[in-house]
Protein backbone atom coordinates (compact mmCIF):
# COMPACT_ATOMS: atom_id res chain seq x y z
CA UNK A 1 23.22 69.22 -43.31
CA UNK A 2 21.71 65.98 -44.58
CA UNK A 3 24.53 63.99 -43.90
CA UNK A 4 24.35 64.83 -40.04
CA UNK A 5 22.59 62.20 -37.94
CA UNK A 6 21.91 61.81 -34.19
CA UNK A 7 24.58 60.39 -32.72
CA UNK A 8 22.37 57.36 -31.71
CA UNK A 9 21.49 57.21 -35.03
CA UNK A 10 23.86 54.49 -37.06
CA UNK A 11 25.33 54.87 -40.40
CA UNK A 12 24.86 52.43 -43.16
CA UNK A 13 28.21 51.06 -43.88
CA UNK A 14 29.65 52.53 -47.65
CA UNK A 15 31.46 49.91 -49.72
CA UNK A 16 34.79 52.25 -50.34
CA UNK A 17 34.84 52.67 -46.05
CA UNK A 18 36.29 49.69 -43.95
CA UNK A 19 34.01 48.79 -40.89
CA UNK A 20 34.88 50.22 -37.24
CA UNK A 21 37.44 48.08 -35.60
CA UNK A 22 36.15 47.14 -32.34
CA UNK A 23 37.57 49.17 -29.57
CA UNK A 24 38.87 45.78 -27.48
CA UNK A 25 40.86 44.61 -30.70
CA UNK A 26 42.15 48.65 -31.07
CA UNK A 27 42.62 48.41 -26.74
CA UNK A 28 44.38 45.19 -26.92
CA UNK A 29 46.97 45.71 -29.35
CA UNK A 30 48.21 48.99 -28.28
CA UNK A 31 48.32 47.30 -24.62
CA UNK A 32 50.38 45.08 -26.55
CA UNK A 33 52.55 46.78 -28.33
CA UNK A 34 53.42 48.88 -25.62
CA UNK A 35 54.63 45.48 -23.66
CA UNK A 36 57.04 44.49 -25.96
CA UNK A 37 58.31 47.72 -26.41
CA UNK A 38 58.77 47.49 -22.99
CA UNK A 39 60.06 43.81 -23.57
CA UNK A 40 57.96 43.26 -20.73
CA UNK A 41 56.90 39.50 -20.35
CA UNK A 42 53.42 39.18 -20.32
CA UNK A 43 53.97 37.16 -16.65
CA UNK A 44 55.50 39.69 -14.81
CA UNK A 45 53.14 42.72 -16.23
CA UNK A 46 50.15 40.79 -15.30
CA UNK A 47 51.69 39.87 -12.04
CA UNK A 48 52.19 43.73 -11.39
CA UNK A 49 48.20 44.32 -12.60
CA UNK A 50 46.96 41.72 -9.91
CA UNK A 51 45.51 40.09 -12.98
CA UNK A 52 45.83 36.16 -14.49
CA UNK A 53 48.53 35.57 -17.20
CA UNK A 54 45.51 34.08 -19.15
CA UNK A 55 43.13 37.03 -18.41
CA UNK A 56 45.83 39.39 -19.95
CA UNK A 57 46.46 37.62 -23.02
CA UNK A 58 42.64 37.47 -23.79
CA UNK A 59 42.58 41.10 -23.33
CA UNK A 60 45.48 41.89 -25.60
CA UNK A 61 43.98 39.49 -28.23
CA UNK A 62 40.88 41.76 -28.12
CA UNK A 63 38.43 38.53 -26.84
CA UNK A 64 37.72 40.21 -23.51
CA UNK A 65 36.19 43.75 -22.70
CA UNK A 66 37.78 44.90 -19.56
CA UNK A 67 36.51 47.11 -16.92
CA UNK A 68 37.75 50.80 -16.47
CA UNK A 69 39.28 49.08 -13.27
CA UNK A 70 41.32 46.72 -15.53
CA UNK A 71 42.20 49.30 -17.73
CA UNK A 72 43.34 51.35 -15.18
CA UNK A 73 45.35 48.02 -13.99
CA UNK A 74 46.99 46.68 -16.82
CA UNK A 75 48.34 50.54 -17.71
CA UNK A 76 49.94 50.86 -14.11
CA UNK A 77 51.25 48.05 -14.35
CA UNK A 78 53.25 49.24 -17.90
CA UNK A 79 53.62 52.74 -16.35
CA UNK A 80 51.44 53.97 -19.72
CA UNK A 81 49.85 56.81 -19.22
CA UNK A 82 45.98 56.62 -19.64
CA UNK A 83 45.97 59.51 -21.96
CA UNK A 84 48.76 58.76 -23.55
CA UNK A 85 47.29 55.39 -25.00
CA UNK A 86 43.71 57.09 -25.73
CA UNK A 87 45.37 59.82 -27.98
CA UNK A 88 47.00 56.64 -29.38
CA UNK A 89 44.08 54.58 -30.30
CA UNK A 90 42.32 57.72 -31.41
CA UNK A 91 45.08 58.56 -34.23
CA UNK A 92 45.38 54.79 -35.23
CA UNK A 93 42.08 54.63 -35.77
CA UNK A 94 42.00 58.27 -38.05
CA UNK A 95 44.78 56.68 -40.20
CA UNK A 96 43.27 53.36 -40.80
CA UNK A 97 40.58 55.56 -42.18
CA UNK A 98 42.73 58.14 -43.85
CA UNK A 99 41.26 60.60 -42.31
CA UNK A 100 44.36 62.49 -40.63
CA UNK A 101 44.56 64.34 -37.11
CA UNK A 102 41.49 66.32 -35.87
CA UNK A 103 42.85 69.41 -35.52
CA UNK A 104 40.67 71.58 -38.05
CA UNK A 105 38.05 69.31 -38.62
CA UNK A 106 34.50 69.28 -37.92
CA UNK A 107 33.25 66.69 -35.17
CA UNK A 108 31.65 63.77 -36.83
CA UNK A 109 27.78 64.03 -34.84
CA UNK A 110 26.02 66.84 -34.25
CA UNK A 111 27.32 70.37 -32.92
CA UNK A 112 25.51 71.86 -29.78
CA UNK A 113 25.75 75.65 -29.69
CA UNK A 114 25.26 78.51 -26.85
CA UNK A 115 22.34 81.08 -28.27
């Protein structure tokens, strides 16, 4: 049980464990990569999202955080569905870390039970 902390509380990085990407880089390259496999041009999709050229390009390049709004936006736009890319991230992120799917596995913070 030592090894469980508050989620609040932060882990000290471990040398054989590769810092957290940061969730715009993770955001922006699946938005990305789902474009091209589109072969969407990056024109017309921000065009469709009501968003700058520019502003979408920062985005995929992870240098801007969008909004929920944007999010919400951009992924019309593509016809993604918002789940869809979540479950994404969430299992590119588990095998940078080699740590597989989640099915069977205990949740990384603390567990709340029901007396």
């Amino acid at each position: 049980m030592a090894d469980i902390l508050p989620f609040h509380q932060k882990r000290t990085p471990t040398p054989d464990r590769a810092p957290e990407p940061l969730w715009r880089e993770v955001l922006g390259r699946s938005l990305r990569t789902a474009r091209e496999e589109q072969g969407g041009r990056l024109v017309d999709i921000a065009q469709r999202a009501g968003i700058s050229p520019q502003y979408l390009s920062e985005i995929e390049r992870g240098r801007k955080e969008p909004s929920s709004e944007m999010i919400a936006a951009v992924t019309g736009a593509l016809g993604v569905d918002l789940a869809d890319l979540l479950t994404g991230i969430a299992g590119a992120i588990r095998l940078r870390h080699g740590t597989g799917p989640a099915v069977g596995r205990r949740p990384a913070g603390p567990v709340l039970m029901a007396a």
